[in-house]
PDB file of N, CA and C in Angstrom:
ATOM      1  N   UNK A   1     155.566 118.389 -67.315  1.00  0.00           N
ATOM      2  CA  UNK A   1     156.680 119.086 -67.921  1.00  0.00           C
ATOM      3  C   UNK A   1     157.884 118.156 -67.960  1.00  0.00           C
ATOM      4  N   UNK A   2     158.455 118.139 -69.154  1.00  0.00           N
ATOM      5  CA  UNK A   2     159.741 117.511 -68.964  1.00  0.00           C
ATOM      6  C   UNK A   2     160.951 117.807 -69.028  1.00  0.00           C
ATOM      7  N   UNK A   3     161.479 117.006 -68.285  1.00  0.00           N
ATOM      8  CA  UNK A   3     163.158 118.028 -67.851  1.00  0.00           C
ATOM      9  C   UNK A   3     164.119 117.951 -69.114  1.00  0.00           C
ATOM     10  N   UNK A   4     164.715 118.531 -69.640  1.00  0.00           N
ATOM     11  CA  UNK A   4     165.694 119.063 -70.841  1.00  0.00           C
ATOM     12  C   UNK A   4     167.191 119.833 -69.758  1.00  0.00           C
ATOM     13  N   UNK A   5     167.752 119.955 -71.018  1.00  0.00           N
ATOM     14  CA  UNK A   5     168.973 120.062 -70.321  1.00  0.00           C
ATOM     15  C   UNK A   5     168.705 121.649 -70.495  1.00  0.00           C
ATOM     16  N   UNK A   6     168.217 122.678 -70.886  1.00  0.00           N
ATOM     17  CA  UNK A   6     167.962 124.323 -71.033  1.00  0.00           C
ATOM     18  C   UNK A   6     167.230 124.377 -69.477  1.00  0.00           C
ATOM     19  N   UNK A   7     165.712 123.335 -68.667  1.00  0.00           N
ATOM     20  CA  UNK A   7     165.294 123.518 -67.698  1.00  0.00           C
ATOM     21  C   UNK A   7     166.396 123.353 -66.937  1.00  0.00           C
ATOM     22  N   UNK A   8     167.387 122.635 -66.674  1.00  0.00           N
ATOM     23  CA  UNK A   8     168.631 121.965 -66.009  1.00  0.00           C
ATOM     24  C   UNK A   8     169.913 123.257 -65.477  1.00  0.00           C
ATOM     25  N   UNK A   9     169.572 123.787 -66.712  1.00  0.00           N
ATOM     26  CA  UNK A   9     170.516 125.170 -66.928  1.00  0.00           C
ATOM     27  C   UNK A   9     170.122 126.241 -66.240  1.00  0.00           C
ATOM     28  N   UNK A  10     168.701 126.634 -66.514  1.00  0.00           N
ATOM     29  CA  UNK A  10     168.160 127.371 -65.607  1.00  0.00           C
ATOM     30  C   UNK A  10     167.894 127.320 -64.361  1.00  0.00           C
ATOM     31  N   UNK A  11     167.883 125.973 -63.720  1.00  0.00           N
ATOM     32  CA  UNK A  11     167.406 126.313 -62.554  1.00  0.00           C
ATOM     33  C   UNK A  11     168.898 126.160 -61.809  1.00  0.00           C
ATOM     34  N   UNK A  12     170.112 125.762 -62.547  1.00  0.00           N
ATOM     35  CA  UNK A  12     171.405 126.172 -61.916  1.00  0.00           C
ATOM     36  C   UNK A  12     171.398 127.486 -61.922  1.00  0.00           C
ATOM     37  N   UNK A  13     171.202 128.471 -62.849  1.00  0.00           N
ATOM     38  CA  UNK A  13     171.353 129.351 -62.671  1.00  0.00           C
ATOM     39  C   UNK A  13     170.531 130.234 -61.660  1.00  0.00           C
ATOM     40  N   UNK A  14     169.168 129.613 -61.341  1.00  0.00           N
ATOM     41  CA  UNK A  14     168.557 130.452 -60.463  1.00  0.00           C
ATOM     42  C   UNK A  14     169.176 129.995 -58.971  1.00  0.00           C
ATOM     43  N   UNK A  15     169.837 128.710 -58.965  1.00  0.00           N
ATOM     44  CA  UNK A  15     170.160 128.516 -57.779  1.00  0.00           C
ATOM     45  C   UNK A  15     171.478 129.389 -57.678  1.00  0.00           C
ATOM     46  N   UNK A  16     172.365 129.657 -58.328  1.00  0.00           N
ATOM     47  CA  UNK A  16     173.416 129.928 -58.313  1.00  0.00           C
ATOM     48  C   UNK A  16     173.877 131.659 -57.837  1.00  0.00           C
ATOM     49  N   UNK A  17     172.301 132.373 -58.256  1.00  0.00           N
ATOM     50  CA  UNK A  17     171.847 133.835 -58.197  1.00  0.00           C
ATOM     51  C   UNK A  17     171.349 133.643 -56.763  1.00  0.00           C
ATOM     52  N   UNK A  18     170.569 132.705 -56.475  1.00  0.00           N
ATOM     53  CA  UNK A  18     169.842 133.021 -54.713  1.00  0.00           C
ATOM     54  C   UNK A  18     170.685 132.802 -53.843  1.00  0.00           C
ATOM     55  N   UNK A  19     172.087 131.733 -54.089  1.00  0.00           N
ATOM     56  CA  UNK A  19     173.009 131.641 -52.816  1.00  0.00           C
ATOM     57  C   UNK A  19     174.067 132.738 -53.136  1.00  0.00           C
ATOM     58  N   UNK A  20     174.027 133.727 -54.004  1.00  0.00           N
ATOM     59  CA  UNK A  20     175.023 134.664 -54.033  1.00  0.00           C
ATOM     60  C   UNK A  20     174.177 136.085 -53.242  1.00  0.00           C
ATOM     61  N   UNK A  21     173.251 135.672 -53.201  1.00  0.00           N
ATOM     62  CA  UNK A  21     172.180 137.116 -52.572  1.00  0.00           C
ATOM     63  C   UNK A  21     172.617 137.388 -51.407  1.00  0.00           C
ATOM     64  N   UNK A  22     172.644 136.388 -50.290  1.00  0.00           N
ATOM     65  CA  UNK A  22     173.446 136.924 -49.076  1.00  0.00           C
ATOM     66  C   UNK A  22     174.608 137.179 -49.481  1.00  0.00           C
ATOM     67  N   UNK A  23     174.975 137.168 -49.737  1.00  0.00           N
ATOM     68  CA  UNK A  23     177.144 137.535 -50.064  1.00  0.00           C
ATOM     69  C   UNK A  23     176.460 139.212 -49.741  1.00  0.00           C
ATOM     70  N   UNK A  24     178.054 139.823 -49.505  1.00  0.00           N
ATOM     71  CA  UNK A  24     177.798 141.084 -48.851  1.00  0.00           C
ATOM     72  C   UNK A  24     178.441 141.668 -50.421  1.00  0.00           C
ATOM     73  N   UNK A  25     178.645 141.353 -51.508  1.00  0.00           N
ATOM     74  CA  UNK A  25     179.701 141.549 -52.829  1.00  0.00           C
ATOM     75  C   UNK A  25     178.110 142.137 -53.581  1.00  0.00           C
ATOM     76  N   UNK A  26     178.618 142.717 -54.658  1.00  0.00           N
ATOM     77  CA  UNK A  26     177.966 143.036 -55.421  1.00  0.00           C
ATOM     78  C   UNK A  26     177.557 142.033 -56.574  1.00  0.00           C
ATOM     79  N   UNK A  27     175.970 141.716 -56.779  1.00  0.00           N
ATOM     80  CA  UNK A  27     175.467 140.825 -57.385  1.00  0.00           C
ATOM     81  C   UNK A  27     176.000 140.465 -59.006  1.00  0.00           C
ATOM     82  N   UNK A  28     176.314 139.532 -59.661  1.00  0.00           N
ATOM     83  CA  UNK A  28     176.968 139.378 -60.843  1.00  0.00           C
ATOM     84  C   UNK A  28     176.536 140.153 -62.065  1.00  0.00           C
ATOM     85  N   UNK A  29     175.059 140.248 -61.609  1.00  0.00           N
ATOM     86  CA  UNK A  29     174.123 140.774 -63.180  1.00  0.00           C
ATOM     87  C   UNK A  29     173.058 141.361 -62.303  1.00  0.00           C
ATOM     88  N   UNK A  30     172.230 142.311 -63.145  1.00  0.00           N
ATOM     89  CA  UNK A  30     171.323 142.765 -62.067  1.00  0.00           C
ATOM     90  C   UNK A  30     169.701 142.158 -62.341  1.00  0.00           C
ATOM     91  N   UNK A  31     168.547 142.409 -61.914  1.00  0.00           N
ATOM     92  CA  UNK A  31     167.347 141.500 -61.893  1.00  0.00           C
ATOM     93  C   UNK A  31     166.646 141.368 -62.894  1.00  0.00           C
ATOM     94  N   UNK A  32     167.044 142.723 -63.940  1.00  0.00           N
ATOM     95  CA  UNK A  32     166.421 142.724 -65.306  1.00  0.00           C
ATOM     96  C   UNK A  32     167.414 141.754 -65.798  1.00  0.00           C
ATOM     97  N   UNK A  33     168.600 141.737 -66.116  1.00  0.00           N
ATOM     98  CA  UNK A  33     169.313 140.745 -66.416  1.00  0.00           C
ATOM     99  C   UNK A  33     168.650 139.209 -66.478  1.00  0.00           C
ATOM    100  N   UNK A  34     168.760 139.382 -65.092  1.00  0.00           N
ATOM    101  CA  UNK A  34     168.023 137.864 -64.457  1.00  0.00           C
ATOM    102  C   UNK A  34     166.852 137.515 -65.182  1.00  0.00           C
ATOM    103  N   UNK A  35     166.073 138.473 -64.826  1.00  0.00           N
ATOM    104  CA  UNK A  35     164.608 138.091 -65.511  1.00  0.00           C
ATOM    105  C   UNK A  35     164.346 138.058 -67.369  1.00  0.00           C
ATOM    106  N   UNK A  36     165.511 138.444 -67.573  1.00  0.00           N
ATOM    107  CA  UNK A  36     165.207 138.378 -69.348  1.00  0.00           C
ATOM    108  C   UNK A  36     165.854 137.188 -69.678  1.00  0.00           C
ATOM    109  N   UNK A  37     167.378 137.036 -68.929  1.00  0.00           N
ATOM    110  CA  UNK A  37     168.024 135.143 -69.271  1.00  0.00           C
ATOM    111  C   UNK A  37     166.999 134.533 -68.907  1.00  0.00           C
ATOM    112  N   UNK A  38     166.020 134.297 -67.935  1.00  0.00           N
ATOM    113  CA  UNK A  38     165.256 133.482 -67.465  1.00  0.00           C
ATOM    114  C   UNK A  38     164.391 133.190 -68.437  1.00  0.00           C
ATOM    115  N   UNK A  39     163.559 134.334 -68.997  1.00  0.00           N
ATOM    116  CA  UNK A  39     162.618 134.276 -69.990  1.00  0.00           C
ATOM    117  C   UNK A  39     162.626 134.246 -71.722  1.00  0.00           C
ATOM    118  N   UNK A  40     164.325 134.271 -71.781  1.00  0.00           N
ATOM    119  CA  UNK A  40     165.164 133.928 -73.090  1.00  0.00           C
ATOM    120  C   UNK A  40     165.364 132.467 -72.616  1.00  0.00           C
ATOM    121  N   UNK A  41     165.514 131.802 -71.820  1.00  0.00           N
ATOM    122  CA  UNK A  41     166.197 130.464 -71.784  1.00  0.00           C
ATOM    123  C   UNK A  41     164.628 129.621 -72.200  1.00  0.00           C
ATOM    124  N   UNK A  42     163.755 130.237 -71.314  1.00  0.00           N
ATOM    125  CA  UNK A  42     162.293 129.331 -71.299  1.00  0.00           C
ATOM    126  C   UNK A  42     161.802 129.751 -73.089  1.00  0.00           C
ATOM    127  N   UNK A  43     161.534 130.533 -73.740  1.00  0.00           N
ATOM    128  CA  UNK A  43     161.421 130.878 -74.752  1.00  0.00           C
ATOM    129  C   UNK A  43     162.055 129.784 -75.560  1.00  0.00           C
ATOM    130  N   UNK A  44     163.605 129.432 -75.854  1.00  0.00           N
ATOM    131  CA  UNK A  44     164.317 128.913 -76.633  1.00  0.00           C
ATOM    132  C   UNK A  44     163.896 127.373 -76.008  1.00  0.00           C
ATOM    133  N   UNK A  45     163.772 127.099 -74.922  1.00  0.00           N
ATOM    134  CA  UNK A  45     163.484 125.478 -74.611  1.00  0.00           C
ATOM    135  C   UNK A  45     162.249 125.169 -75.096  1.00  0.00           C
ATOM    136  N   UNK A  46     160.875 126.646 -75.081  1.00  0.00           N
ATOM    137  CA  UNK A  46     159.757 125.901 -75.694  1.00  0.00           C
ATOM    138  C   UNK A  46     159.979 125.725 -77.423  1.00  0.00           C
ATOM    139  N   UNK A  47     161.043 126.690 -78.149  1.00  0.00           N
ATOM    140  CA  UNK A  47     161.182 126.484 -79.557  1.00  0.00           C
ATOM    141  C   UNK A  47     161.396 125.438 -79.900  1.00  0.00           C
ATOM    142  N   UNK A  48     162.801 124.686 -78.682  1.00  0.00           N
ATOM    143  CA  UNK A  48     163.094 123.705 -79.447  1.00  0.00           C
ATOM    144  C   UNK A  48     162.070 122.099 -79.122  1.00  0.00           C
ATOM    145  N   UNK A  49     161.210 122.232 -77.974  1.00  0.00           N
ATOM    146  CA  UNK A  49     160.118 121.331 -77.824  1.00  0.00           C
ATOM    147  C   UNK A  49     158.953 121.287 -79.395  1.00  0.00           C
ATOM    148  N   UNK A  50     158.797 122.308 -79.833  1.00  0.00           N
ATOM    149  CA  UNK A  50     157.806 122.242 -81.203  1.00  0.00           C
ATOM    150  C   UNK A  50     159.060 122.008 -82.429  1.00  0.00           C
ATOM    151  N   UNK A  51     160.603 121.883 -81.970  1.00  0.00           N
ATOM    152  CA  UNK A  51     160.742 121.596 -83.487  1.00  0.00           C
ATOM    153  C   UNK A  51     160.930 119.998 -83.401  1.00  0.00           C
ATOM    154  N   UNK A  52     161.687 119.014 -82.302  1.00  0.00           N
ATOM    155  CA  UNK A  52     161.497 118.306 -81.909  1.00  0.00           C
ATOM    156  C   UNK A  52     160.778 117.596 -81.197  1.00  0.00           C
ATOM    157  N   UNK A  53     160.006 116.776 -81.605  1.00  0.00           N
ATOM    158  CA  UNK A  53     159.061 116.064 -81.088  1.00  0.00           C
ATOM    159  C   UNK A  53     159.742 115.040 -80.436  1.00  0.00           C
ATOM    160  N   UNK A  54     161.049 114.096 -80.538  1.00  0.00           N
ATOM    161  CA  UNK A  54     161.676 112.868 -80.216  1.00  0.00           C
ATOM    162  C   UNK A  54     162.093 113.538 -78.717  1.00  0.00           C
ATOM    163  N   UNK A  55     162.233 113.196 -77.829  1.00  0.00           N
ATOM    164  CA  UNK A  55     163.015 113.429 -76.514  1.00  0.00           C
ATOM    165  C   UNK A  55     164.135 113.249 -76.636  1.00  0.00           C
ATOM    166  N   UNK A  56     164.811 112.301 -77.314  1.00  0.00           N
ATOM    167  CA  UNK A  56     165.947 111.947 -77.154  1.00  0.00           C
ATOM    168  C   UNK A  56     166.740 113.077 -78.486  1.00  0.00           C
ATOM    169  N   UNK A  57     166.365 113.366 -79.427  1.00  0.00           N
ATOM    170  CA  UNK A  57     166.518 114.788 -80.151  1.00  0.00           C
ATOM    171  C   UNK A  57     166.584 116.116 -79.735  1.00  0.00           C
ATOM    172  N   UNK A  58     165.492 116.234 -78.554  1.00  0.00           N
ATOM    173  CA  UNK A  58     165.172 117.276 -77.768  1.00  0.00           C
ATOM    174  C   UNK A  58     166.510 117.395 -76.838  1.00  0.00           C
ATOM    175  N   UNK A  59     167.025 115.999 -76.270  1.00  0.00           N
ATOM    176  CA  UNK A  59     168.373 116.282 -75.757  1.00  0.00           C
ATOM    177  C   UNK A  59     169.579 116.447 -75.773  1.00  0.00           C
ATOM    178  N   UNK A  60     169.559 116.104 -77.361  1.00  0.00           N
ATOM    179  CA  UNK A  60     170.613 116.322 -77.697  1.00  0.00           C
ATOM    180  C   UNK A  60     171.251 117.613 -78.731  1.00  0.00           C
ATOM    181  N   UNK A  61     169.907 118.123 -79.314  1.00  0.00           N
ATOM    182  CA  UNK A  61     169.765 119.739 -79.815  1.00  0.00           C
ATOM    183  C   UNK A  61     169.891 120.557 -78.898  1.00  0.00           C
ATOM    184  N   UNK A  62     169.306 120.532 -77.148  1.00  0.00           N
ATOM    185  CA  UNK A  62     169.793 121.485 -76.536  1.00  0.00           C
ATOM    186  C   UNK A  62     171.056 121.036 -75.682  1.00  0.00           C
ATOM    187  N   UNK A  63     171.736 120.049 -75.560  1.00  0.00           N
ATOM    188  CA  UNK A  63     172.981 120.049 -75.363  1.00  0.00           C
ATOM    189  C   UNK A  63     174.198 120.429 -76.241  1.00  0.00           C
ATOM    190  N   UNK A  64     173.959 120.549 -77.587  1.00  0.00           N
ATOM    191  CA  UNK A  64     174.924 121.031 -78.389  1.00  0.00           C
ATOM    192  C   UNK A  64     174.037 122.770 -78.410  1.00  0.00           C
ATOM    193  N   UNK A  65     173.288 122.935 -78.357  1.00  0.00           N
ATOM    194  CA  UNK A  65     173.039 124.495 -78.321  1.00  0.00           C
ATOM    195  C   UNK A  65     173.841 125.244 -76.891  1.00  0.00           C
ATOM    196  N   UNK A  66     173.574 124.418 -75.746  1.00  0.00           N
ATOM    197  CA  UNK A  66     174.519 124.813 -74.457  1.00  0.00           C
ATOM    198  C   UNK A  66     176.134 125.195 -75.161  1.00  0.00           C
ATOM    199  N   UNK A  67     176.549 123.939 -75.875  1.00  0.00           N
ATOM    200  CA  UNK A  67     177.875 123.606 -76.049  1.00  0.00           C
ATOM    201  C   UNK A  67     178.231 124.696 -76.767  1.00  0.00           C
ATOM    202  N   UNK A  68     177.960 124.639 -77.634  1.00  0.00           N
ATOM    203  CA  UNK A  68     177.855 126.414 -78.613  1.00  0.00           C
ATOM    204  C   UNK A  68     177.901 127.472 -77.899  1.00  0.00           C
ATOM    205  N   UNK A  69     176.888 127.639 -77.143  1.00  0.00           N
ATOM    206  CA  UNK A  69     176.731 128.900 -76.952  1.00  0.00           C
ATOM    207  C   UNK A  69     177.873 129.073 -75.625  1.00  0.00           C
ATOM    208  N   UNK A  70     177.857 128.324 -75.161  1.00  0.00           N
ATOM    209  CA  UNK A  70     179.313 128.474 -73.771  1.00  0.00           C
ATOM    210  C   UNK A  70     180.844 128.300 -75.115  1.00  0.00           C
ATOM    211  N   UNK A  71     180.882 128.269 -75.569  1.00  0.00           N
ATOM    212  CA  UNK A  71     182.419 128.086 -76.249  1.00  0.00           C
ATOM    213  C   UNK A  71     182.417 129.627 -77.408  1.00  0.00           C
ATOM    214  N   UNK A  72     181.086 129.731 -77.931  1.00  0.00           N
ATOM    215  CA  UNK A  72     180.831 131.414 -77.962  1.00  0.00           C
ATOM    216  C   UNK A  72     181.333 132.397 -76.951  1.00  0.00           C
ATOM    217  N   UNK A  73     180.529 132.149 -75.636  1.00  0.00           N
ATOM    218  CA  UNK A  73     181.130 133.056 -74.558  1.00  0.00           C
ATOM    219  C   UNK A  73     182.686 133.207 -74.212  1.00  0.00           C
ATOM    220  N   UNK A  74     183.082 131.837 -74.069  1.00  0.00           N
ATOM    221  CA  UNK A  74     184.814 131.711 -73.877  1.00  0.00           C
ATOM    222  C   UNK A  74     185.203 132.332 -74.976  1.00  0.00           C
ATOM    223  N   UNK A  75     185.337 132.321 -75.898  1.00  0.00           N
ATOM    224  CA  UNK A  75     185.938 132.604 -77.473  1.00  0.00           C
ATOM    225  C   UNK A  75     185.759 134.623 -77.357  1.00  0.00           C
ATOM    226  N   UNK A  76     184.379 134.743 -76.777  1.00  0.00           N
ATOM    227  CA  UNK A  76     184.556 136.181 -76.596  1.00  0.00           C
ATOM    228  C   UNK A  76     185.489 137.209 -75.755  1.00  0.00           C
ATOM    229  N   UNK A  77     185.038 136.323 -74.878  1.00  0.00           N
ATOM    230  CA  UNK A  77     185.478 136.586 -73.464  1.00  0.00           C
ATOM    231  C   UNK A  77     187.479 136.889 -73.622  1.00  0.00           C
ATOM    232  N   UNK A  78     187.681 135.712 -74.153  1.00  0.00           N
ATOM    233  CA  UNK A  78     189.065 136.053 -74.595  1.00  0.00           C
ATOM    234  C   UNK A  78     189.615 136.778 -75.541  1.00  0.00           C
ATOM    235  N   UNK A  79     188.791 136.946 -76.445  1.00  0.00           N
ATOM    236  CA  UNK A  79     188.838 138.220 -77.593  1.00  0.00           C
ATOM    237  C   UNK A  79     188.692 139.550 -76.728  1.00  0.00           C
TER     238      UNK A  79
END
């Protein structure tokens, strides 16, 4: 398997969900949450592996897809 910046993303995010589990606070999102970003992120990393074949394409389509889609969220978020 090779690492992409969408695998990179995800597994921040799974790390980021297991050290908030002890916190005594209420969890950010709940497990269906969890488990559908998880399986939306892996979904979209295998799309973009069959449209790109180059690695170095592969890294740089899902780094501007990150970039997008986080400046989407801000842009909402402040709306």
């Amino acid at each position: 398997m090779k690492l992409t910046p969408l695998n990179i993303t995800l597994a921040c995010v799974l790390v980021w969900v297991i050290s908030e589990m002890n916190l005594d606070t209420e969890m950010t999102f709940s497990w269906g949450w969890l488990i559908t970003l998880c399986v939306i992120l892996s979904l979209i990393d295998l799309g973009f592996r069959m449209i790109f074949k180059d690695l170095k394409k592969l890294w740089f389509a899902q780094i501007a897809f990150i970039l997008v889609v986080s400046i989407l969220m801000v842009v909402i978020r402040v709306l």
